[in-house]
Protein backbone atom coordinates (compact mmCIF):
# COMPACT_ATOMS: atom_id res chain seq x y z
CA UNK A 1 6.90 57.27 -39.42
CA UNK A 2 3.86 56.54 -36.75
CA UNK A 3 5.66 54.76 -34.21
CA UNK A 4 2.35 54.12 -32.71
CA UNK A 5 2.38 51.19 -35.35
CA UNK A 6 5.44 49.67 -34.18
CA UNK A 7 5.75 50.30 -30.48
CA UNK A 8 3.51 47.65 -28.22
CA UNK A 9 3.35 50.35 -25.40
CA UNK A 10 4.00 50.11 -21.90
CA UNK A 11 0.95 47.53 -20.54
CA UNK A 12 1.64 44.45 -22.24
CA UNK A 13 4.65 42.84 -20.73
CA UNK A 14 2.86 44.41 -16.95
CA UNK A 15 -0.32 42.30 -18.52
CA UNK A 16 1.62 39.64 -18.88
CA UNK A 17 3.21 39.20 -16.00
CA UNK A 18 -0.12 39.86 -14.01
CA UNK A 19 -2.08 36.81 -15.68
CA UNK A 20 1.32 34.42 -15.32
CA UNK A 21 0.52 31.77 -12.79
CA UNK A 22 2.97 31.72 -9.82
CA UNK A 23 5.61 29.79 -9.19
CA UNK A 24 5.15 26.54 -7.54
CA UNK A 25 6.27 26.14 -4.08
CA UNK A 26 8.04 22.73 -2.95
CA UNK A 27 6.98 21.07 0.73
CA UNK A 28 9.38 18.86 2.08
CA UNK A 29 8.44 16.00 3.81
CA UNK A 30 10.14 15.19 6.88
CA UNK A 31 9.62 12.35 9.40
CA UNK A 32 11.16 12.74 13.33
CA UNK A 33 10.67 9.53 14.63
CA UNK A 34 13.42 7.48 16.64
CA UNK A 35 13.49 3.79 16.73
CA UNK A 36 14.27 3.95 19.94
CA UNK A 37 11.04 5.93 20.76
CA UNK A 38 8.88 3.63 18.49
CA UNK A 39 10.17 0.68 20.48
CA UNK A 40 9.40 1.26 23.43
CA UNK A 41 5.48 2.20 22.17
CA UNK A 42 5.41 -1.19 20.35
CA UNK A 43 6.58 -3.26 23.05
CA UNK A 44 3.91 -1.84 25.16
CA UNK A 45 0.96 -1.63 22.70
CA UNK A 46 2.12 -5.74 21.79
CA UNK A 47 2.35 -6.94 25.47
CA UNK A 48 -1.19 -5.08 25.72
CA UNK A 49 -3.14 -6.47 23.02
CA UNK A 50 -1.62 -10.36 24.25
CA UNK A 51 -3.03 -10.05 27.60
CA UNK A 52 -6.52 -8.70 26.48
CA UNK A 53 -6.30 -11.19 23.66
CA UNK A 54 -6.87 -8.76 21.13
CA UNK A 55 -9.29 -6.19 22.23
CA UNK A 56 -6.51 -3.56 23.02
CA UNK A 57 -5.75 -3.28 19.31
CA UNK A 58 -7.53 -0.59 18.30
CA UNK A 59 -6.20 1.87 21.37
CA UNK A 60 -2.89 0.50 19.97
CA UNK A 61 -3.61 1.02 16.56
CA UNK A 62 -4.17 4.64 17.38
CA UNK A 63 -1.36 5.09 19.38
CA UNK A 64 0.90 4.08 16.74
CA UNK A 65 -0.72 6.13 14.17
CA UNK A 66 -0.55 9.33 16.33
CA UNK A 67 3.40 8.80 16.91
CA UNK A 68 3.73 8.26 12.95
CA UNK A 69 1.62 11.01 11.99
CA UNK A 70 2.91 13.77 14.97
CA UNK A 71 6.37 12.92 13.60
CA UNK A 72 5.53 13.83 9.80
CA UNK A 73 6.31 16.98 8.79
CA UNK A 74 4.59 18.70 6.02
CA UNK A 75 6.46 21.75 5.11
CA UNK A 76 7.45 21.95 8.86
CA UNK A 77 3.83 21.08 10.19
CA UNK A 78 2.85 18.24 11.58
CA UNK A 79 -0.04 15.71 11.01
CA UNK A 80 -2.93 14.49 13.31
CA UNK A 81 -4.83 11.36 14.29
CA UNK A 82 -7.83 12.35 16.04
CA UNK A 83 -9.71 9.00 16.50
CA UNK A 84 -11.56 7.61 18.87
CA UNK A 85 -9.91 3.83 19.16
CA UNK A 86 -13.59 3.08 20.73
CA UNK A 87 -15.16 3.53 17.49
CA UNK A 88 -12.35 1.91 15.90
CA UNK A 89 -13.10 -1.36 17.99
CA UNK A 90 -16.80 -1.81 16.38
CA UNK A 91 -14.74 -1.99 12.86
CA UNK A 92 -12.68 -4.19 14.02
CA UNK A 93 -15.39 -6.62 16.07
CA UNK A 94 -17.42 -6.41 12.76
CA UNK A 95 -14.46 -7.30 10.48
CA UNK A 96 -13.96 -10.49 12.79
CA UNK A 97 -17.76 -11.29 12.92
CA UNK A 98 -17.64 -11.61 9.02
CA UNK A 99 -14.30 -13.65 8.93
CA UNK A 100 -15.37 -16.40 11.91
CA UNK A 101 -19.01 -16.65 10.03
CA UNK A 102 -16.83 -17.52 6.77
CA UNK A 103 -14.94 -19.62 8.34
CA UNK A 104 -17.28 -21.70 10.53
CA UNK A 105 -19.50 -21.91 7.39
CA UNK A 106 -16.92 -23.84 5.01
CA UNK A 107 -16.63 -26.28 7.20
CA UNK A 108 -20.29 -27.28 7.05
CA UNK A 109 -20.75 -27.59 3.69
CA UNK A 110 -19.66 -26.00 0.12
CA UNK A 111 -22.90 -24.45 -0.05
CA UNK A 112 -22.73 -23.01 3.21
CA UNK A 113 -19.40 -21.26 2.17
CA UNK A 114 -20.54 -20.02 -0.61
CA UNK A 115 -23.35 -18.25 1.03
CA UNK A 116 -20.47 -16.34 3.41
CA UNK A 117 -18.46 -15.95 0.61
CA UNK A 118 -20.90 -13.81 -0.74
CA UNK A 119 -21.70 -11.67 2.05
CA UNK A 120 -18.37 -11.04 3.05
CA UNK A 121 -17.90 -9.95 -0.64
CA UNK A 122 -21.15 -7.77 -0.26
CA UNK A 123 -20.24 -6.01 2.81
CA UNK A 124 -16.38 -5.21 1.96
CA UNK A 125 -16.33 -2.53 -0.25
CA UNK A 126 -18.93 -0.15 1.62
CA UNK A 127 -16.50 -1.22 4.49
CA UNK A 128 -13.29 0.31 2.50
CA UNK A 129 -15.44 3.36 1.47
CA UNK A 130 -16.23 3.51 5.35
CA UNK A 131 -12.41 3.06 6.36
CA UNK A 132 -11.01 5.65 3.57
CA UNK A 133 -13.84 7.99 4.93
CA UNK A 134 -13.22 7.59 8.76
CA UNK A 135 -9.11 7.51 8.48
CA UNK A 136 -8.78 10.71 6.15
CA UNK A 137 -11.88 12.84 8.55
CA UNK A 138 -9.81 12.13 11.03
CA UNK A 139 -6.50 13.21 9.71
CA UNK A 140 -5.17 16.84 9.97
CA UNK A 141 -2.53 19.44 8.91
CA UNK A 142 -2.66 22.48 9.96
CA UNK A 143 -5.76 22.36 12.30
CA UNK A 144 -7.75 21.08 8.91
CA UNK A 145 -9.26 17.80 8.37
CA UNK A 146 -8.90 15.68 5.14
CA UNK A 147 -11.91 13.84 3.70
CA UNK A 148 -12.62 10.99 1.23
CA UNK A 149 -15.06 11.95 -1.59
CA UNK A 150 -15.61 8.40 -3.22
CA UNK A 151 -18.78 6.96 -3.21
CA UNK A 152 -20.20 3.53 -2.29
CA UNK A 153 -20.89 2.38 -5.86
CA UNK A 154 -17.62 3.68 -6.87
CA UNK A 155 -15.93 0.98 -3.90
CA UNK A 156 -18.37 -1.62 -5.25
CA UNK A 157 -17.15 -1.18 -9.01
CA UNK A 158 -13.57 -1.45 -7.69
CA UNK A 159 -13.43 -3.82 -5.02
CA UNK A 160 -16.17 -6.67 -6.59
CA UNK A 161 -13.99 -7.63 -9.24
CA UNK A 162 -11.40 -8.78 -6.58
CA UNK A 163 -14.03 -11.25 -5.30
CA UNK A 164 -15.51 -12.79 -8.87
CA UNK A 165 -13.03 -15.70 -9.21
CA UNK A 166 -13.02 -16.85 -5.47
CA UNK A 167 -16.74 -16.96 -6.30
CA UNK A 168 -16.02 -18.86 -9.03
CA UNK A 169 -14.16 -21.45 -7.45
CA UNK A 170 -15.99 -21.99 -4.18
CA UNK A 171 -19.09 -22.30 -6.65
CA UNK A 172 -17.45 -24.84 -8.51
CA UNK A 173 -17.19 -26.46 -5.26
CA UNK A 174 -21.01 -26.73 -4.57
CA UNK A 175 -21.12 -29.19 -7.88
CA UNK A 176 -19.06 -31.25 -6.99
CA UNK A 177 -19.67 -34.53 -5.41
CA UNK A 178 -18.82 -34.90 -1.61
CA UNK A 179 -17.29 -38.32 -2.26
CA UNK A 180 -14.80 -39.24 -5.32
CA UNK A 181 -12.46 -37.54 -7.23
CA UNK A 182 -13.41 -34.08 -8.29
CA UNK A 183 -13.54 -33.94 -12.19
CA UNK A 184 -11.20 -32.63 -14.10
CA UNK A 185 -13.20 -29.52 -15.66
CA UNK A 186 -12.68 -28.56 -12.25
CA UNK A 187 -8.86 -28.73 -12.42
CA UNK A 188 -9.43 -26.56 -16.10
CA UNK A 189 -11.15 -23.96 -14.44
CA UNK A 190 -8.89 -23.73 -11.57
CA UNK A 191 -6.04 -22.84 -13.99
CA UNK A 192 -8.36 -20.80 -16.22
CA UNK A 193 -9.06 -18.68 -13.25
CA UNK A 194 -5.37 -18.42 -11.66
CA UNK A 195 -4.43 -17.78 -15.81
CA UNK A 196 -6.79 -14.70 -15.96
CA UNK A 197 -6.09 -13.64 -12.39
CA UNK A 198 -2.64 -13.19 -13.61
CA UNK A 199 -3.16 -11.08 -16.20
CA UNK A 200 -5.55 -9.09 -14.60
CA UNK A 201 -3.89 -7.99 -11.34
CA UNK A 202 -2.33 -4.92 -12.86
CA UNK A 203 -5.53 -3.71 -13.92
CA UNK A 204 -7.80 -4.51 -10.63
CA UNK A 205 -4.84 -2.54 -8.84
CA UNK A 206 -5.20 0.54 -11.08
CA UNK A 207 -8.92 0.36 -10.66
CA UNK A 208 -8.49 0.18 -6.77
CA UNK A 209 -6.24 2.70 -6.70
CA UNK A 210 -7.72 5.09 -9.00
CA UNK A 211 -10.85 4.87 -6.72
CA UNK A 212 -8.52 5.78 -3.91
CA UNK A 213 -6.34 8.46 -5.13
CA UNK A 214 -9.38 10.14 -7.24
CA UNK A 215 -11.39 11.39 -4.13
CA UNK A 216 -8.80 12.30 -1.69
CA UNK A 217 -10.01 16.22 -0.73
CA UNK A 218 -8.12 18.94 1.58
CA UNK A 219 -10.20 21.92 1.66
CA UNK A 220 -12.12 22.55 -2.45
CA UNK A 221 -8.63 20.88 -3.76
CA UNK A 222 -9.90 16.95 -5.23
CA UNK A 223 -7.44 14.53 -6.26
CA UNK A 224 -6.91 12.52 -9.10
CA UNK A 225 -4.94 9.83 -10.45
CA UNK A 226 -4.26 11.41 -14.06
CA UNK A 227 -2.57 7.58 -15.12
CA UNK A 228 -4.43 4.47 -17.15
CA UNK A 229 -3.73 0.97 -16.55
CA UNK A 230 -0.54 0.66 -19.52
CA UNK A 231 1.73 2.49 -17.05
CA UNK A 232 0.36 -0.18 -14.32
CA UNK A 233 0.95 -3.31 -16.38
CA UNK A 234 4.86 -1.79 -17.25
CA UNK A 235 5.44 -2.05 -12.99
CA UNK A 236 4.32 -4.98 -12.91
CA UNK A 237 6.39 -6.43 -15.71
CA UNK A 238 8.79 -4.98 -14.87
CA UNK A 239 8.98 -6.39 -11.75
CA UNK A 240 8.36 -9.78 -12.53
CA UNK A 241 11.27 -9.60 -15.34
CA UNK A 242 13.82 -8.54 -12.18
CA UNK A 243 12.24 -11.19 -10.13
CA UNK A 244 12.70 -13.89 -12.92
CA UNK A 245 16.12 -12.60 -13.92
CA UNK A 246 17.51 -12.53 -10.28
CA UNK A 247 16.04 -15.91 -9.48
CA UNK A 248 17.44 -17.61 -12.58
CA UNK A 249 20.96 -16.16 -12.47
CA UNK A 250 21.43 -17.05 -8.10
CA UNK A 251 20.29 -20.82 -9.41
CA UNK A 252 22.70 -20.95 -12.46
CA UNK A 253 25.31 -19.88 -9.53
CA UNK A 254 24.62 -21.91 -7.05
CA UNK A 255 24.53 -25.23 -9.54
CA UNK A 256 28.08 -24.19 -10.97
CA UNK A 257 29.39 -23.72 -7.67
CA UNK A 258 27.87 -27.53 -6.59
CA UNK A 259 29.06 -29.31 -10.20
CA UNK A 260 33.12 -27.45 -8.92
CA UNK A 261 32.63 -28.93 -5.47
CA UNK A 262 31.70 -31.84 -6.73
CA UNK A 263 34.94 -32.35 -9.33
CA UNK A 264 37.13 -30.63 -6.71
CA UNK A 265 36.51 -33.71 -4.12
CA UNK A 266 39.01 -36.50 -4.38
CA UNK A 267 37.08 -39.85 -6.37
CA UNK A 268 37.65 -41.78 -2.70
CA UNK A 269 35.54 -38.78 -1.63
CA UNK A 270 32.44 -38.68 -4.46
CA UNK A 271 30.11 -39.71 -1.70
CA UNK A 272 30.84 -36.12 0.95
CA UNK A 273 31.31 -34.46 -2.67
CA UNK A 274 27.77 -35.41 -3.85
CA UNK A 275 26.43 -34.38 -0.41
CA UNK A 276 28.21 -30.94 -0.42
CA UNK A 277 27.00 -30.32 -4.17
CA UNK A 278 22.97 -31.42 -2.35
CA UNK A 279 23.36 -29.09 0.47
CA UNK A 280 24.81 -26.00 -2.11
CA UNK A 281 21.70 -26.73 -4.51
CA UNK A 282 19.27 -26.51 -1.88
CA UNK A 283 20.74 -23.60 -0.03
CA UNK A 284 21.13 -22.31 -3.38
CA UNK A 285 17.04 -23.19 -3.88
CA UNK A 286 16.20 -21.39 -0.98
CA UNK A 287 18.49 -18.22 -1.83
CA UNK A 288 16.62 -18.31 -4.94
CA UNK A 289 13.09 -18.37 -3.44
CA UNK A 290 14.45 -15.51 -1.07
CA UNK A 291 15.94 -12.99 -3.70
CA UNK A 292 12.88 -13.30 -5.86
CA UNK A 293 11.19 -12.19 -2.65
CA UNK A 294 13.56 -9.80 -1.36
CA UNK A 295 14.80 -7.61 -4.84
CA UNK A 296 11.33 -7.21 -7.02
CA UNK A 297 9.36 -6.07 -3.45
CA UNK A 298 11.76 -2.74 -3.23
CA UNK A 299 11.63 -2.61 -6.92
CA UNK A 300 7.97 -2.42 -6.88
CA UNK A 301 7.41 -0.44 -3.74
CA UNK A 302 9.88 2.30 -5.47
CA UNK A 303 8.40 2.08 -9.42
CA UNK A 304 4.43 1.77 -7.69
CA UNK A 305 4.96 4.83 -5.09
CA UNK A 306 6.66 7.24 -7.37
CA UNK A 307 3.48 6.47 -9.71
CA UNK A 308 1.04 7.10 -7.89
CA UNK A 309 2.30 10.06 -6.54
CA UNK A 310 4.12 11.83 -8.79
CA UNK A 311 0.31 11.29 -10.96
CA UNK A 312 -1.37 12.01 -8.36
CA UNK A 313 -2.57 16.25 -8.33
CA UNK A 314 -5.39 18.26 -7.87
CA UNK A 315 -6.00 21.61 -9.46
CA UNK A 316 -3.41 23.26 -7.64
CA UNK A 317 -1.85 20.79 -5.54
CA UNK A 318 0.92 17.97 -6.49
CA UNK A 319 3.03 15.75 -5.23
CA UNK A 320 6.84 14.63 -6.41
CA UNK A 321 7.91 11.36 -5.71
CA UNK A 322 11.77 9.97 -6.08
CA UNK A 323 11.91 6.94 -4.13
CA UNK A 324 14.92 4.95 -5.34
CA UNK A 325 15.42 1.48 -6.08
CA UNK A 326 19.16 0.90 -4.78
CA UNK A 327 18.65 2.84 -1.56
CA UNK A 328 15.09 1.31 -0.84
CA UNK A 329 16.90 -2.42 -1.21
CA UNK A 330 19.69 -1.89 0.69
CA UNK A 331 17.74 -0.84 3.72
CA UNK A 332 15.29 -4.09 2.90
CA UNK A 333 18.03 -6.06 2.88
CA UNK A 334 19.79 -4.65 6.31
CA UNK A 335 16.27 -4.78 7.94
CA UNK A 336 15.69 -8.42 7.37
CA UNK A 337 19.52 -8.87 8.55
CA UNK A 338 18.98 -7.30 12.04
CA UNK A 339 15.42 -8.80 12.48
CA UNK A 340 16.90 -12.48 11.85
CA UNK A 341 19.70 -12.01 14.22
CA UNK A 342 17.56 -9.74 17.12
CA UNK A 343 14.80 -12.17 16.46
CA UNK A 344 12.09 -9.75 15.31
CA UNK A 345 12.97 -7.11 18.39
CA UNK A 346 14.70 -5.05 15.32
CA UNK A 347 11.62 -4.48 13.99
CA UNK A 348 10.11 -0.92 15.50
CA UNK A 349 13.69 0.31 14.22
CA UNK A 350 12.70 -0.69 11.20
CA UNK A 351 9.58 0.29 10.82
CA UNK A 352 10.72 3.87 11.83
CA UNK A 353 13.85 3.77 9.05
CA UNK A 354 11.13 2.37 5.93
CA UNK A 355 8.84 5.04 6.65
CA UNK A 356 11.66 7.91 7.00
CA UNK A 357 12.70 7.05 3.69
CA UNK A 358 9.93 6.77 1.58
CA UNK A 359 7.95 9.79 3.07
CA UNK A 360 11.15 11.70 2.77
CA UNK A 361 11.21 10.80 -0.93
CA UNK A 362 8.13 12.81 -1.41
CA UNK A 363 8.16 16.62 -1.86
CA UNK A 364 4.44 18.37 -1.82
CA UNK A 365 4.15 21.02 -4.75
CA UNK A 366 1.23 23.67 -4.73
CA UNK A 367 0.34 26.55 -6.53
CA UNK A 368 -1.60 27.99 -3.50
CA UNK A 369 0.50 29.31 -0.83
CA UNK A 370 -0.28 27.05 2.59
CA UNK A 371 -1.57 29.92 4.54
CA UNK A 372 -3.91 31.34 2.12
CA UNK A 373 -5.06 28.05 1.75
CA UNK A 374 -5.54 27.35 5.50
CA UNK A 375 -6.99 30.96 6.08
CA UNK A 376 -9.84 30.26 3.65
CA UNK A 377 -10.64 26.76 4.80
CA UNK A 378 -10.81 27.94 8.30
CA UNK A 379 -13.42 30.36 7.26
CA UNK A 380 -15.52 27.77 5.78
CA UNK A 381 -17.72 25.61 8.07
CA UNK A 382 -17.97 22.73 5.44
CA UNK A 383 -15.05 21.10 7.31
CA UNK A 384 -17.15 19.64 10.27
CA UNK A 385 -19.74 18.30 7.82
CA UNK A 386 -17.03 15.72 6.74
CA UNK A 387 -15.35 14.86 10.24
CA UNK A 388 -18.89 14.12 11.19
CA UNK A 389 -19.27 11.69 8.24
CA UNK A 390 -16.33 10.21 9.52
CA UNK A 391 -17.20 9.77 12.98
CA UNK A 392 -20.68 8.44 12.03
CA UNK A 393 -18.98 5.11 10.50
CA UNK A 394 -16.36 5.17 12.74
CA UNK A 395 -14.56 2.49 11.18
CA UNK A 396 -10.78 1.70 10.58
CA UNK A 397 -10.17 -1.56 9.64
CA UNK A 398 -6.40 -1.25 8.40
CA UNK A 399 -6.13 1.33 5.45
């Protein structure tokens, strides 16, 4: 018999094996901050902007965002901030022009208000795209600089929707009559409004989102947030069933524990039992109001980042995200502890322990190895075309 029929010979499996993608390599993400260290920053950068009433925030703004980003570790390197916290301050003078002019103008008249209304909503998207575009050009790894690809009709096609029914309302204010009652279609439309507001949050987040996480560039790799809005609407159900759940069962509780007190107290003492079963039921209120606040938050912060990240990938370059819920809460909840009882001093330490945990929850996966990468980029002058983008709006306004 021909074996040539039968036998595959020698170069197929070597073919094989020289066309099969590589395996992916995992990036840790590791943050080296200290409260201690962070505190002692903060304290200085607060006491700073309070005795220039304001105008140091920028120069603290940076410093803080150098210490966070010089202590993240990408695969052992650190980030950069390179910013100039002078440019910074003409986003930040502009972003309080626009706020005073609103202001000031709804107390003149309803017409008047509308009119700022609409420019602040005018001027805030090209002011995100301006903020995404200065923060990322001047954010590094490895001696290269990030950029923002999105456009300014892309932030206007995201962002306007967020405006629509606050310019619905305040118009509905210019119709109505400066004296009397206001009429009741007004009341109608107010709930119509909050009504569709509330059903469409989860998709104006995935639209502002996607705009973010669908232009973030390092080097020729492009993002993109390869999710719809379903998987956004599921968080945020999600969440709201926890909230709901946690909020009813801490009320059913508290009201059992006030109707024992109340058949526990001797009948000579109904009048100190009714008063003990008051003060459970509104401590019991207030517990309420501050678990709905306290457990969906973590719950959302945990479901939203591993979303968006773990979705989140370019042609070569990924991310893995496995914040969990448990963890994430019980640091919420021992956070809010200490900051009650050091009266807010707690707070740098933790700021320092929230970020540690959710960066740390995040591993970087690429196809490329890092150095090749870096080597090519470096040979590539298109870098400094972005940083000088960046520079030019110079911009930062809280992204």
């Amino acid at each position: 018999m021909d074996q040539s029929a039968t036998d595959p010979g020698p170069s197929t499996q070597p073919w094989r094996d020289s066309v099969a993608e590589p395996a992916p390599q995992r990036l840790p993400i590791r943050f080296t901050g200290s409260g201690s260290e962070y505190f002692r920053l903060w304290i200085v950068n607060l006491l700073l902007t309070l005795l220039t009433l304001g105008l140091y925030h920028p120069w603290a703004k940076a410093r803080k965002l150098r210490y966070f980003y010089g202590n993240t570790l990408v695969g052992g390197h650190p980030l950069g901030f390179h910013a100039d916290p002078k440019r910074m301050l003409r986003g930040y003078l502009l972003v309080a022009l626009l706020l005073v002019l609103y202001s000031v103008a709804g107390h003149f008249s309803p017409t008047a208000g509308l009119i700022a209304f609409v420019i602040v909503a005018a001027v805030w998207p090209a002011l995100l795209k301006a903020t995404l575009q200065f923060r990322l050009a001047n954010t590094s790894w490895r001696g290269l600089r990030f950029r923002f690809h999105g456009s300014t009709r892309g932030a206007y096609a995201a962002l306007l929707p967020w405006f629509l029914p606050g310019a619905l309302l305040v118009g509905s204010l210019v119709l109505v009559p400066d004296e009397g009652e206001p009429p009741v279609w007004v009341g109608l439309l107010s709930l119509g409004v909050m009504g569709a507001m509330f059903c469409l949050v989860p998709w104006l987040w995935w639209k502002l989102k996607k705009y973010q996480h669908d232009h973030y560039g390092f080097g020729h790799q492009r993002s993109e947030l390869r999710t719809g809005p379903g998987s956004f609407y599921g968080v945020f159900a999600e969440t709201l069933g926890i909230g709901a759940a946690g909020g009813t069962a801490l009320v059913l509780l508290v009201a059992l524990l006030a109707v024992g007190v109340a058949f526990l107290v001797p009948r000579d003492g109904a009048a100190s039992g009714k008063a003990i079963a008051a003060v459970i039921g509104v401590l019991g209120f207030l517990t309420a109001l501050l678990a709905v606040q306290l457990v969906p938050r973590p719950y959302f912060t945990a479901k939203m980042q591993n979303l968006l990240w773990t979705r989140t990938a370019s042609h070569s370059i990924g991310f893995d995200s496995r914040l969990r819920f448990w963890p994430l809460l019980r640091l919420t909840l021992k956070n809010w502890l200490l900051m009650i009882l050091t009266l807010g001093l707690y707070w740098p330490f933790a700021a320092v322990a929230m970020q540690r945990m959710r960066l740390e929850a995040v591993e970087l996966v690429t196809q490329i190895d890092p150095q090749t990468l870096v080597d090519t980029e470096q040979a590539n002058a298109g870098d400094a075309a972005g940083d000088a983008a960046g520079d030019l709006f110079g911009l930062d306004i809280g992204m």
